[in-house]
PDB file of N, CA and C in Angstrom:
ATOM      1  N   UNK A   1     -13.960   0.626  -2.548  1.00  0.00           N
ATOM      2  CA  UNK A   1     -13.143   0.262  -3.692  1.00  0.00           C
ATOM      3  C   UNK A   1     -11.944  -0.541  -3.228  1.00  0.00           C
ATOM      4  N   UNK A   2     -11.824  -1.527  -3.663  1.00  0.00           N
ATOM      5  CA  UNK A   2     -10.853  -2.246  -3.366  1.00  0.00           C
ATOM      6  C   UNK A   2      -8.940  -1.429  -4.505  1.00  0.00           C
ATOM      7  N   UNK A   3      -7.990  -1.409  -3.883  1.00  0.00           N
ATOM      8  CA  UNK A   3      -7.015  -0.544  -4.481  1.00  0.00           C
ATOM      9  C   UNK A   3      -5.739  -2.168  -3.858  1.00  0.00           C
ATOM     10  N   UNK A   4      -4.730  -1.192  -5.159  1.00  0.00           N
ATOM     11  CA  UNK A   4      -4.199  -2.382  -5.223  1.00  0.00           C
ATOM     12  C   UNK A   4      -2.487  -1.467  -5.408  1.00  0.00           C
ATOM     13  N   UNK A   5      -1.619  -1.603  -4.165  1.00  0.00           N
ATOM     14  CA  UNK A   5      -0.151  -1.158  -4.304  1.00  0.00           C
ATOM     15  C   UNK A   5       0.665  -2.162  -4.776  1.00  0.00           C
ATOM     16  N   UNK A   6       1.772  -1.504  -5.733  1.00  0.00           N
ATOM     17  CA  UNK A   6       2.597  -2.501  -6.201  1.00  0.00           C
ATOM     18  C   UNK A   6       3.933  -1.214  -5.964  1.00  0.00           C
ATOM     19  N   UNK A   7       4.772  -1.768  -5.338  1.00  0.00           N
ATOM     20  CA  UNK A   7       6.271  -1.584  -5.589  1.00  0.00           C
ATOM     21  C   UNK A   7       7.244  -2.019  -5.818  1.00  0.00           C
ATOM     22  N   UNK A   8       7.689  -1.607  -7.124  1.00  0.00           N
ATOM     23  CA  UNK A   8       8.972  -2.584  -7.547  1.00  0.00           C
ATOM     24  C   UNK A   8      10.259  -1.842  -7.851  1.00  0.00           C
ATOM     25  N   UNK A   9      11.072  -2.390  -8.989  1.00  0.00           N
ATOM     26  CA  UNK A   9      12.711  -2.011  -8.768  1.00  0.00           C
ATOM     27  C   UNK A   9      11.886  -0.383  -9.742  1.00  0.00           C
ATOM     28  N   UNK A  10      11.464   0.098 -10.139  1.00  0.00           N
ATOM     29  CA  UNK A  10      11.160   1.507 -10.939  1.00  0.00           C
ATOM     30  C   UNK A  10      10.022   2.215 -10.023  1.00  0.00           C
ATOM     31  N   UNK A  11       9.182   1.951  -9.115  1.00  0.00           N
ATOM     32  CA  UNK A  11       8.115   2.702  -8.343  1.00  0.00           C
ATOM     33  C   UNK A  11       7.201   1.767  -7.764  1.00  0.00           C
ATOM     34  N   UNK A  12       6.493   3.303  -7.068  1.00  0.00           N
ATOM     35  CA  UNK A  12       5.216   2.756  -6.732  1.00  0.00           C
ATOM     36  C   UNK A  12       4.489   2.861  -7.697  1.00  0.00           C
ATOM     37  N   UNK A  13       3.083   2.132  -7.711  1.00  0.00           N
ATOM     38  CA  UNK A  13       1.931   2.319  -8.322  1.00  0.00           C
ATOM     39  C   UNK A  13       0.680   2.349  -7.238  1.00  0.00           C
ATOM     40  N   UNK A  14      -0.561   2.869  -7.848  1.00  0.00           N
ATOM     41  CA  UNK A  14      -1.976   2.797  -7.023  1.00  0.00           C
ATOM     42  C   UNK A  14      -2.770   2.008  -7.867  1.00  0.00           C
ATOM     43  N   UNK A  15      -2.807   0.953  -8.299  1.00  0.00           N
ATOM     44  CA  UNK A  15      -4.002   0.533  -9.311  1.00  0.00           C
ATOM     45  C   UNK A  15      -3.105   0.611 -10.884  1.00  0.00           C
ATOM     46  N   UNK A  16      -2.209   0.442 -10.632  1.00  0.00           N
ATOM     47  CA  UNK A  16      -1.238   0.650 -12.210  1.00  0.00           C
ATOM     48  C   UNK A  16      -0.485   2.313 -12.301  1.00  0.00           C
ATOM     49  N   UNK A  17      -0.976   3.406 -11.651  1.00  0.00           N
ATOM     50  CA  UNK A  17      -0.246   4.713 -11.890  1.00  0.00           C
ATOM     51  C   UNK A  17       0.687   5.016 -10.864  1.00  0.00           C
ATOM     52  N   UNK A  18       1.369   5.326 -11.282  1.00  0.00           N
ATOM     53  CA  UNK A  18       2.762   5.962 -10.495  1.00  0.00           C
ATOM     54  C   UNK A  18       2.138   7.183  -9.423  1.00  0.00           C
ATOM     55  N   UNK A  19       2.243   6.771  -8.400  1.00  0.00           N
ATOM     56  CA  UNK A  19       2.462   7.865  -6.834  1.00  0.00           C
ATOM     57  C   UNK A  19       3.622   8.110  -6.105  1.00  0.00           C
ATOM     58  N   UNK A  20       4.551   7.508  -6.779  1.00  0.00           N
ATOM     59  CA  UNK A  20       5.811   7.345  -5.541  1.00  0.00           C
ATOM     60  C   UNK A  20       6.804   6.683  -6.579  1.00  0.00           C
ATOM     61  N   UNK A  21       8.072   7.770  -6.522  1.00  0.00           N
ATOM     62  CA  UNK A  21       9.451   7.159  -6.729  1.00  0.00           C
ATOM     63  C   UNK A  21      10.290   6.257  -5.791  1.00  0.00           C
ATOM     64  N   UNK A  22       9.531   5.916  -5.112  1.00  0.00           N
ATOM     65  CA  UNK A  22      10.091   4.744  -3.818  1.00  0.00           C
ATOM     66  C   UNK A  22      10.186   3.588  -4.605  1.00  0.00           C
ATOM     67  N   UNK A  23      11.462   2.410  -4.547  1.00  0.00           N
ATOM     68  CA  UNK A  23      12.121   1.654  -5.328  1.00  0.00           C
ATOM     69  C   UNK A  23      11.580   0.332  -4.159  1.00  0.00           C
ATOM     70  N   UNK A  24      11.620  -0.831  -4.389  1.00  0.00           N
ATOM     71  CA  UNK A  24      11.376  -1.935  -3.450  1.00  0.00           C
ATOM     72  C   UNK A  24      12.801  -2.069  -2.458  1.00  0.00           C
ATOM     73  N   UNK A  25      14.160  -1.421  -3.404  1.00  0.00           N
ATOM     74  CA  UNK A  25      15.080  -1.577  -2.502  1.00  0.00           C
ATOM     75  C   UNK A  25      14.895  -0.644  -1.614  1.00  0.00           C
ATOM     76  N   UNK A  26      14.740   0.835  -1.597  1.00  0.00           N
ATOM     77  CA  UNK A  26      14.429   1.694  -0.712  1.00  0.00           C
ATOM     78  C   UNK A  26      13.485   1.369   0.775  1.00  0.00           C
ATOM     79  N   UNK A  27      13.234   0.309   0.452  1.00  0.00           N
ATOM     80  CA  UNK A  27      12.036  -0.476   1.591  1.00  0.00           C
ATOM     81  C   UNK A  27      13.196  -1.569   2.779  1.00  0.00           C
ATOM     82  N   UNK A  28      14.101  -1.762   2.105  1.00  0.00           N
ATOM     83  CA  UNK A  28      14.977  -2.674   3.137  1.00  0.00           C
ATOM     84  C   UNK A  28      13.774  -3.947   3.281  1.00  0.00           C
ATOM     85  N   UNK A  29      12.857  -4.317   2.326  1.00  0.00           N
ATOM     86  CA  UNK A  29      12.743  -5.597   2.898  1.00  0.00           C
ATOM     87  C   UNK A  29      13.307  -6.397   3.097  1.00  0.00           C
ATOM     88  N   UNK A  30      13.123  -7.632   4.184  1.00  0.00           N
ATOM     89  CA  UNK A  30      14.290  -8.525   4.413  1.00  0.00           C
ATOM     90  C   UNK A  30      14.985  -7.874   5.493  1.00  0.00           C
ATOM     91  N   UNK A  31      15.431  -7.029   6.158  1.00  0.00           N
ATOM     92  CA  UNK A  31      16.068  -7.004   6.668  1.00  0.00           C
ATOM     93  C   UNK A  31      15.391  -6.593   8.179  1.00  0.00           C
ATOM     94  N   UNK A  32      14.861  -7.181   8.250  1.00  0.00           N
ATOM     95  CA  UNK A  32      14.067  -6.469   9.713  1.00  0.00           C
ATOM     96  C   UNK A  32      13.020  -7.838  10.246  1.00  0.00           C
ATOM     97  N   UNK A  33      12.803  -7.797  11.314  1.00  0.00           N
ATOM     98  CA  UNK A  33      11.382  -8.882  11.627  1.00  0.00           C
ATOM     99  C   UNK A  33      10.066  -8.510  11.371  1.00  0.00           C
ATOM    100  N   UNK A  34      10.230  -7.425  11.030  1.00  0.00           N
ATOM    101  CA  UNK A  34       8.812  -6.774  10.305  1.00  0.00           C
ATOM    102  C   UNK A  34       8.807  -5.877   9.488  1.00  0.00           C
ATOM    103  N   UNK A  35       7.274  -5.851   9.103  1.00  0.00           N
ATOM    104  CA  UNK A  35       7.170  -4.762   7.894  1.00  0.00           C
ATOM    105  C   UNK A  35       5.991  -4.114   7.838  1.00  0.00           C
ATOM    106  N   UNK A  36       6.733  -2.475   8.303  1.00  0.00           N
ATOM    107  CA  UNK A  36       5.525  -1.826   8.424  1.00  0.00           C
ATOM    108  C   UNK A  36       4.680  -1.142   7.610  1.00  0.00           C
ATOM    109  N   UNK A  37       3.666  -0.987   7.479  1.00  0.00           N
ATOM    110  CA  UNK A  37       2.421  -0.444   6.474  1.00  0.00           C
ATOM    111  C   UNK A  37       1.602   0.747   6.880  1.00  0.00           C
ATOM    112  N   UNK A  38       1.895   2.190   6.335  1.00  0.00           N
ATOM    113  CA  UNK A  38       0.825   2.939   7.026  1.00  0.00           C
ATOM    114  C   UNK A  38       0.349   3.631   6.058  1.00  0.00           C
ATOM    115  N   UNK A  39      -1.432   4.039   6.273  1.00  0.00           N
ATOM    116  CA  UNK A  39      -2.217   4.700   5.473  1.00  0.00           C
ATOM    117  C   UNK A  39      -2.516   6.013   6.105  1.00  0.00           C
ATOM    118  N   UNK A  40      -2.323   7.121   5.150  1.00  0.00           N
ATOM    119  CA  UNK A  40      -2.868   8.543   5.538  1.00  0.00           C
ATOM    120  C   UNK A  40      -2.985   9.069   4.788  1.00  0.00           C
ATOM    121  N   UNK A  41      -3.642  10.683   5.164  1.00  0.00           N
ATOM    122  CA  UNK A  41      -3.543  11.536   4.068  1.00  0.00           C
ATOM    123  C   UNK A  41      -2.582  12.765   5.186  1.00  0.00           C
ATOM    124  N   UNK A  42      -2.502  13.408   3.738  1.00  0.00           N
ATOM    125  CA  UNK A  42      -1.340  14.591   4.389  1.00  0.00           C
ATOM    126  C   UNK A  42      -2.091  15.921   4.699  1.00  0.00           C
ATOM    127  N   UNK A  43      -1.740  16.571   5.630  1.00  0.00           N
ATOM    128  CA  UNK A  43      -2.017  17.593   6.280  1.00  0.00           C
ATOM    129  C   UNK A  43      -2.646  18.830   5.330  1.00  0.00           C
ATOM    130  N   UNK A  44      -1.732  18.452   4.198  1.00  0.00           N
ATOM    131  CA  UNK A  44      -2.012  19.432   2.882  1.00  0.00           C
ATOM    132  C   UNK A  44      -2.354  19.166   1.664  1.00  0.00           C
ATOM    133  N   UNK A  45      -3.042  17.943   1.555  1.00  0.00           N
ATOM    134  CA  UNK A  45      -3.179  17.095   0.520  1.00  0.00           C
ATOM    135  C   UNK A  45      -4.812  17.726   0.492  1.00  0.00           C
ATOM    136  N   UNK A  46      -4.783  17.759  -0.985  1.00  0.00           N
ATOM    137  CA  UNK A  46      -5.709  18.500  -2.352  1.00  0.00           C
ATOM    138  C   UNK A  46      -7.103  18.033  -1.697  1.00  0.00           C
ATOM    139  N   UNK A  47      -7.297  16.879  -1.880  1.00  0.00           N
ATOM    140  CA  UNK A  47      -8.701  16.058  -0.897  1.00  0.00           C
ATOM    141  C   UNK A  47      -8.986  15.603   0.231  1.00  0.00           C
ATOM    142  N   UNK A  48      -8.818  16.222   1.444  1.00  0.00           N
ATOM    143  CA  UNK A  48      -8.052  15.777   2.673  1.00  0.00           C
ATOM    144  C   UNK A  48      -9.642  15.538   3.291  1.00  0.00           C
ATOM    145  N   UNK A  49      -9.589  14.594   3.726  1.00  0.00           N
ATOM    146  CA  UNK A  49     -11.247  14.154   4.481  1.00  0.00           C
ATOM    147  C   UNK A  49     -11.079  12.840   4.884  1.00  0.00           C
ATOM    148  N   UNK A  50     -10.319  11.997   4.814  1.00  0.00           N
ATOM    149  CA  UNK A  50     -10.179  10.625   5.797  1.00  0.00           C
ATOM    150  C   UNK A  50      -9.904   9.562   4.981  1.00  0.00           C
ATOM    151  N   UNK A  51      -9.700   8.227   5.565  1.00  0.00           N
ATOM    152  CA  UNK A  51      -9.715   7.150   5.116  1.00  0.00           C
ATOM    153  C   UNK A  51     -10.609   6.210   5.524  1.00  0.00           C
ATOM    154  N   UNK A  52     -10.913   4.981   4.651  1.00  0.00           N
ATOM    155  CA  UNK A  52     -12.111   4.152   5.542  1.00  0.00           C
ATOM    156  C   UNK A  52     -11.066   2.921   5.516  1.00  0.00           C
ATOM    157  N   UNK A  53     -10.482   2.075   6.200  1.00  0.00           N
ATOM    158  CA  UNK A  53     -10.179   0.531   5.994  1.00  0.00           C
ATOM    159  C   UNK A  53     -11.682  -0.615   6.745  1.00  0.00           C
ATOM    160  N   UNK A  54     -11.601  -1.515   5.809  1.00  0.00           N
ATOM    161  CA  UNK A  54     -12.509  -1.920   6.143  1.00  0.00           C
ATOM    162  C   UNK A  54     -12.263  -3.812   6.032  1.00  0.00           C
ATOM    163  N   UNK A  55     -12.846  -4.800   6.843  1.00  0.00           N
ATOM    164  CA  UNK A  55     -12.418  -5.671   7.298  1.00  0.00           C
ATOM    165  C   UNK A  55     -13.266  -6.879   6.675  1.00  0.00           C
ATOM    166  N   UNK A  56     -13.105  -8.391   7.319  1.00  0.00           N
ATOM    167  CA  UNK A  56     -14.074 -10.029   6.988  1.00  0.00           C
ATOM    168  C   UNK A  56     -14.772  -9.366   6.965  1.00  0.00           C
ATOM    169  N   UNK A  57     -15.831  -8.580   8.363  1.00  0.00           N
ATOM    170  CA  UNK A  57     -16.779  -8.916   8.925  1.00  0.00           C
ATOM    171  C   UNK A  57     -17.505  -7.382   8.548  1.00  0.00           C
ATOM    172  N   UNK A  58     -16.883  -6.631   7.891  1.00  0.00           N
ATOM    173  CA  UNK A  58     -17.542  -5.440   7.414  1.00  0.00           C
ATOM    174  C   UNK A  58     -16.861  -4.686   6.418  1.00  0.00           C
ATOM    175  N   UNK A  59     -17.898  -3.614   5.755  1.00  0.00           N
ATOM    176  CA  UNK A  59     -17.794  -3.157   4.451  1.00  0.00           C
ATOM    177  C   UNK A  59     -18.316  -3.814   3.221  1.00  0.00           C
ATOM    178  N   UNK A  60     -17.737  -3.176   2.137  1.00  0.00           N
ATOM    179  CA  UNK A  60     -18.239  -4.263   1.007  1.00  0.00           C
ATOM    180  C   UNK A  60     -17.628  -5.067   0.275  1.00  0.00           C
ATOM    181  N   UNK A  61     -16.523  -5.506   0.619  1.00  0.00           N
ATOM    182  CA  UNK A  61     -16.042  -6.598   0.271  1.00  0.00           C
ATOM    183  C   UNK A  61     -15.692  -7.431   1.931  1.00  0.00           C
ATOM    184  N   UNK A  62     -15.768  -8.677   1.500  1.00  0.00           N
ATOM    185  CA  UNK A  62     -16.073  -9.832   2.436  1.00  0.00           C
ATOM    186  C   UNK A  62     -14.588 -10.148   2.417  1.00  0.00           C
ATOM    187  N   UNK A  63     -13.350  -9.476   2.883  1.00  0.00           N
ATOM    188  CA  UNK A  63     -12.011 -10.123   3.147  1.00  0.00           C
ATOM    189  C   UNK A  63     -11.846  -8.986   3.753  1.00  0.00           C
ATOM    190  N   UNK A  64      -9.906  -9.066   4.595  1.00  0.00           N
ATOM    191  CA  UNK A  64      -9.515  -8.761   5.381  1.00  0.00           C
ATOM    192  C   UNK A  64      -8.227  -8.037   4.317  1.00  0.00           C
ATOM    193  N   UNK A  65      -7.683  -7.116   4.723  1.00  0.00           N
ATOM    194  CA  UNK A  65      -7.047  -6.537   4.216  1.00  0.00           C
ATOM    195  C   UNK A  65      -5.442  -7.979   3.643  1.00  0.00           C
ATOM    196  N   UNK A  66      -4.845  -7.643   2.273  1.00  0.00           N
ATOM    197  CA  UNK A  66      -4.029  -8.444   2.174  1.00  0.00           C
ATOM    198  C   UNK A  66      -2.736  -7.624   1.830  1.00  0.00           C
ATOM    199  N   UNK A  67      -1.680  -8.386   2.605  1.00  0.00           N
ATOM    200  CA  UNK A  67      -0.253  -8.061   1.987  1.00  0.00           C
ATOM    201  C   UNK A  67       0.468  -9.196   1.372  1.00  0.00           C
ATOM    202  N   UNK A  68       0.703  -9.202   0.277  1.00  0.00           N
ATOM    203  CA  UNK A  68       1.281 -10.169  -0.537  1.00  0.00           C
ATOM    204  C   UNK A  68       3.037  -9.652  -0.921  1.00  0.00           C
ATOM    205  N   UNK A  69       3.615 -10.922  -0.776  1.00  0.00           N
ATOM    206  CA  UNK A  69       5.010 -10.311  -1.027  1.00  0.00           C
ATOM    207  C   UNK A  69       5.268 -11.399  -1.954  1.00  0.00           C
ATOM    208  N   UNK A  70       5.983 -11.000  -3.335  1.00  0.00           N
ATOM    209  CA  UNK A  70       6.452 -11.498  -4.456  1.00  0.00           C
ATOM    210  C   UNK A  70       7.585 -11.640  -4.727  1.00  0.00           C
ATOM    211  N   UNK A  71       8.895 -12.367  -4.609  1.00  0.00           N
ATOM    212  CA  UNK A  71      10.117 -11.799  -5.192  1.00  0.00           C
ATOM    213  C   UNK A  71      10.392 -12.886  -6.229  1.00  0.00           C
ATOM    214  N   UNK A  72      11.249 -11.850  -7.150  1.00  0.00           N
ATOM    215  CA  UNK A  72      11.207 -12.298  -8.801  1.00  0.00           C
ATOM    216  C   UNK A  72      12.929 -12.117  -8.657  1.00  0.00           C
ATOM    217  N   UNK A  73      13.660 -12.521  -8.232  1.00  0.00           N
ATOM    218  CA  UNK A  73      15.277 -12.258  -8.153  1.00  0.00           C
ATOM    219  C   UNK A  73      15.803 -13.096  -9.490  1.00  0.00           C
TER     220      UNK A  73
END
């Protein structure tokens, strides 16, 4: 399944629903030479069994993972 994060000035989203009260300012983008991205599940989380990321050259979609950055100032 392809999934789709958006964070802006009111939350996160997963596909349009709220997971996270994390704000885009809370992220300090901009201010760093990078920007880091990490996927997990939690130690105690309800469905805990793994993640798959998957790449060009495999899975079922034919692209590479994307990070897109938008600013609307």
């Amino acid at each position: 399944m392809l999934k789709r994060i958006r964070v802006d000035a009111t939350g996160a989203t997963l596909d349009g629903e709220r997971f996270s009260n994390t704000r885009i300012d809370d992220l300090n983008v901009g201010k760093s030479d990078y920007i880091s991205f990490r996927v997990g599940v939690k130690e105690n989380a309800r469905n805990i069994g793994g993640v798959n990321l998957f790449g060009e050259s495999f899975g079922d979609y034919p692209q590479n993972i994307v990070m897109r950055i938008d600013y609307i100032g």
